[in-house]
C-alpha atoms as a PDB file:
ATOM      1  CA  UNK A   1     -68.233  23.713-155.908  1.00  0.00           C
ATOM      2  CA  UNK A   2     -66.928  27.230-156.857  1.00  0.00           C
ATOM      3  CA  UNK A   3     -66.340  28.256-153.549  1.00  0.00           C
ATOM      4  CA  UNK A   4     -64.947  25.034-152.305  1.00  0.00           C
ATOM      5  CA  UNK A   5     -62.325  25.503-155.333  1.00  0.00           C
ATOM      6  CA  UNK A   6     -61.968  29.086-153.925  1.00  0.00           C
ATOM      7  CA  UNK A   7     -61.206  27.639-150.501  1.00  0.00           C
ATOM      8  CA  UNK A   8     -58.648  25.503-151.095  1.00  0.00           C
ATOM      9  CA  UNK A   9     -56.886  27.614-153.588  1.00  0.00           C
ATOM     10  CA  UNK A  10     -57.267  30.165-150.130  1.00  0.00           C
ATOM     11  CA  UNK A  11     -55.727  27.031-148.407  1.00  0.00           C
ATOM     12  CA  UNK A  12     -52.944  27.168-150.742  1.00  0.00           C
ATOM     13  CA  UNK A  13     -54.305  23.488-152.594  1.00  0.00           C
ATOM     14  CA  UNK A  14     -53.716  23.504-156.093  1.00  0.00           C
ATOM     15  CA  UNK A  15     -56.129  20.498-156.733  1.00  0.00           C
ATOM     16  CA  UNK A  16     -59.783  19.935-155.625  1.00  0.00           C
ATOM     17  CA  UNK A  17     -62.183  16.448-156.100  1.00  0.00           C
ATOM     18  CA  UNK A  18     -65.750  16.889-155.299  1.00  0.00           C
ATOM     19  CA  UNK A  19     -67.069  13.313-154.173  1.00  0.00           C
ATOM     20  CA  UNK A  20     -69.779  13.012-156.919  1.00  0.00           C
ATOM     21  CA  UNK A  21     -69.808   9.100-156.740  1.00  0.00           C
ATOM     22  CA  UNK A  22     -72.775   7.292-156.780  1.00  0.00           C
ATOM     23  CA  UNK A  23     -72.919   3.694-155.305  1.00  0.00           C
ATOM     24  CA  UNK A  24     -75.561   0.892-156.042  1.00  0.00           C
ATOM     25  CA  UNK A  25     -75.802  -0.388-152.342  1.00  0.00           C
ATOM     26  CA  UNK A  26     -77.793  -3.425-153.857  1.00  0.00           C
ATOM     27  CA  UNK A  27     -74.736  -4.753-155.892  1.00  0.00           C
ATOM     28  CA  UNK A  28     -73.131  -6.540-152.942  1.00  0.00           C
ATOM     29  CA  UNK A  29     -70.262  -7.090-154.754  1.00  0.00           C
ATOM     30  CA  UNK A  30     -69.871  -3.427-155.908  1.00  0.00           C
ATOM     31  CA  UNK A  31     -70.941  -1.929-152.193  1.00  0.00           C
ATOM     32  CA  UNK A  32     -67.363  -2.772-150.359  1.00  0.00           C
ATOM     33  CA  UNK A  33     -65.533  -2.256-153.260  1.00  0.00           C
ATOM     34  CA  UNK A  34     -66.614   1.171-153.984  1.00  0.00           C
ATOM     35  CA  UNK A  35     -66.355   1.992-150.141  1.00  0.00           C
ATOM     36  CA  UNK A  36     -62.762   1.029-149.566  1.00  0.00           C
ATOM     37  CA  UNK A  37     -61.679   3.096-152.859  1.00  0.00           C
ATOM     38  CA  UNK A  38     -63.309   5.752-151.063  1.00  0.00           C
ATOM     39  CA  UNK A  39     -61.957   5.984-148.114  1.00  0.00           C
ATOM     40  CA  UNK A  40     -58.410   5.591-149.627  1.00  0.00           C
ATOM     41  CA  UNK A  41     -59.700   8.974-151.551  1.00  0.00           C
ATOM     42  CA  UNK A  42     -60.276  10.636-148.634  1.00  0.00           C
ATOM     43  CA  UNK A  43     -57.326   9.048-146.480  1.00  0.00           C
ATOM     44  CA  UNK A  44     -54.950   9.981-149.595  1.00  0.00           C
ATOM     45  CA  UNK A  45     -56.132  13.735-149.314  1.00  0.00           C
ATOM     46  CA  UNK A  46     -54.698  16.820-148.089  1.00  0.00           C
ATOM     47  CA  UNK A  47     -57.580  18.597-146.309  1.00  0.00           C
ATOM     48  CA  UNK A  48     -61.422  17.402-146.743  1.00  0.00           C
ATOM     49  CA  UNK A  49     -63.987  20.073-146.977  1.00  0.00           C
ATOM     50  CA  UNK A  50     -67.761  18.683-145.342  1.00  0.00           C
ATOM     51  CA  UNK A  51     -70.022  21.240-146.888  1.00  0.00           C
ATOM     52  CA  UNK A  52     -73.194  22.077-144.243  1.00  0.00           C
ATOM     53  CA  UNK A  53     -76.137  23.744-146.376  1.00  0.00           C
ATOM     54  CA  UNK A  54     -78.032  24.200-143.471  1.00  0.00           C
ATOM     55  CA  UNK A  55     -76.669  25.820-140.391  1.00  0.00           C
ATOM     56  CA  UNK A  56     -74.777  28.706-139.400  1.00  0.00           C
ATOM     57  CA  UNK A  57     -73.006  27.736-136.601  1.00  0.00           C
ATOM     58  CA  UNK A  58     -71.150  24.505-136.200  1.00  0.00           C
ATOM     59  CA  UNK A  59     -73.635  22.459-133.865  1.00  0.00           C
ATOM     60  CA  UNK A  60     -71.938  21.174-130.801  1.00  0.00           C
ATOM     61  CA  UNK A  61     -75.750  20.000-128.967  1.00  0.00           C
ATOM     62  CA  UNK A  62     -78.879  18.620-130.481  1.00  0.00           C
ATOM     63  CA  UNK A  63     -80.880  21.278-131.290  1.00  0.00           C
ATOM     64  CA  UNK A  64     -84.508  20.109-131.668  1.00  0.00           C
ATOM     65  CA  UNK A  65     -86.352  23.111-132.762  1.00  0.00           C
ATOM     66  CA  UNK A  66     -84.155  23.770-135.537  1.00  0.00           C
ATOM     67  CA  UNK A  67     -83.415  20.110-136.848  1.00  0.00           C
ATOM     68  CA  UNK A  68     -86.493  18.498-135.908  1.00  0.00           C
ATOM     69  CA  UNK A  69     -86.206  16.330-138.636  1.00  0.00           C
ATOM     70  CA  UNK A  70     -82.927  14.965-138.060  1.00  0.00           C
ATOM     71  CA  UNK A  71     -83.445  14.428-134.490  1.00  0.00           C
ATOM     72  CA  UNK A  72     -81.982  17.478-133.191  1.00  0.00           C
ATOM     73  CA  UNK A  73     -79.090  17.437-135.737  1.00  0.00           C
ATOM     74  CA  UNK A  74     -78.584  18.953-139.152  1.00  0.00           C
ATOM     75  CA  UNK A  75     -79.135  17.081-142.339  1.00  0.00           C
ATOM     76  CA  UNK A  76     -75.165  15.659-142.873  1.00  0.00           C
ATOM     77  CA  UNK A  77     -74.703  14.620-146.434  1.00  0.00           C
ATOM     78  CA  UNK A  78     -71.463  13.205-145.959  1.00  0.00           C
ATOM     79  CA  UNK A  79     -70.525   9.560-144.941  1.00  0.00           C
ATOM     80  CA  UNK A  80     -68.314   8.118-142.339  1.00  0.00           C
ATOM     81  CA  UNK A  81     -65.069   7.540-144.999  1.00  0.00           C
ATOM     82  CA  UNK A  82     -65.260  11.749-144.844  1.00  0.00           C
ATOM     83  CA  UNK A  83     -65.687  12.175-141.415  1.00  0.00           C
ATOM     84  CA  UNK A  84     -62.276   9.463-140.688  1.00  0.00           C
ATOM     85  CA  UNK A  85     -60.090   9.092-143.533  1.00  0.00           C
ATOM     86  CA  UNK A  86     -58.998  12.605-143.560  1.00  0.00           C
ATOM     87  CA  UNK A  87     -56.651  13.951-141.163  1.00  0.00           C
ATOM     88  CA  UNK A  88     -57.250  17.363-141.746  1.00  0.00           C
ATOM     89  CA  UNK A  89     -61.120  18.211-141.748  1.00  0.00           C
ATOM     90  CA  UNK A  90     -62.575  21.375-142.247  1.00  0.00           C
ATOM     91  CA  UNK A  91     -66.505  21.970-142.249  1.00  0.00           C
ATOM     92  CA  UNK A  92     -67.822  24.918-144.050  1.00  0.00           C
ATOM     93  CA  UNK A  93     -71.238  26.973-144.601  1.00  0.00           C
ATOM     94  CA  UNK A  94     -71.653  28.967-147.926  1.00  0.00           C
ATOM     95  CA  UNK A  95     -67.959  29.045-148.373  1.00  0.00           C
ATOM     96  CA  UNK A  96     -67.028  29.952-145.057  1.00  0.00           C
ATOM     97  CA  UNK A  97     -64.759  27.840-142.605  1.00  0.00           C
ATOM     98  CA  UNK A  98     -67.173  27.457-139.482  1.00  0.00           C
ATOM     99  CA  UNK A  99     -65.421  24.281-137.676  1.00  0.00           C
ATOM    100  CA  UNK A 100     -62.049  22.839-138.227  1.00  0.00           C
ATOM    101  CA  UNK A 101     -60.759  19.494-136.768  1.00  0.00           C
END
């Protein structure tokens, strides 16, 4: 979080909100709810950062010796809202900008 606030004041952003929102996906009532006020979030925003604990490089090819787990991939803790609300999207690795769409 420190360095994402370090990025975007970087970035010239004077504001940061780090998606800490928790859904109950059994409350059928609450799961489409809580996903369209999320995508407005990230629709509404500026610049999104997706934080990637665990690679180095951006991965452009399944690599299956490395992300065996994932098939091939890296373990992505963000949803889809992040990936197409924004319209600027920056992915980063311990702080750093490593892929930028």
């Amino acid at each position: 979080i420190v360095k994402s606030c370090q990025q975007a004041e970087n970035d010239g952003l004077e504001w940061l909100w780090v998606d800490t929102f928790c859904v109950d996906k059994r409350n059928s009532t609450e799961l489409p709810e809580a996903l369209n006020s999320m995508f407005r979030w990230y629709e509404d925003s500026k610049r999104c950062y997706a934080y990637l604990h665990d690679v180095d490089v951006f991965p452009t090819t399944p690599d299956h010796e490395t992300f065996s787990a994932f098939n091939g991939w890296p373990e992505w803790g963000w949803t889809l809202q992040e990936l197409i609300g924004p319209t600027d999207l920056q992915f980063l690795q311990q702080g750093l900008a490593i892929y930028r769409r």
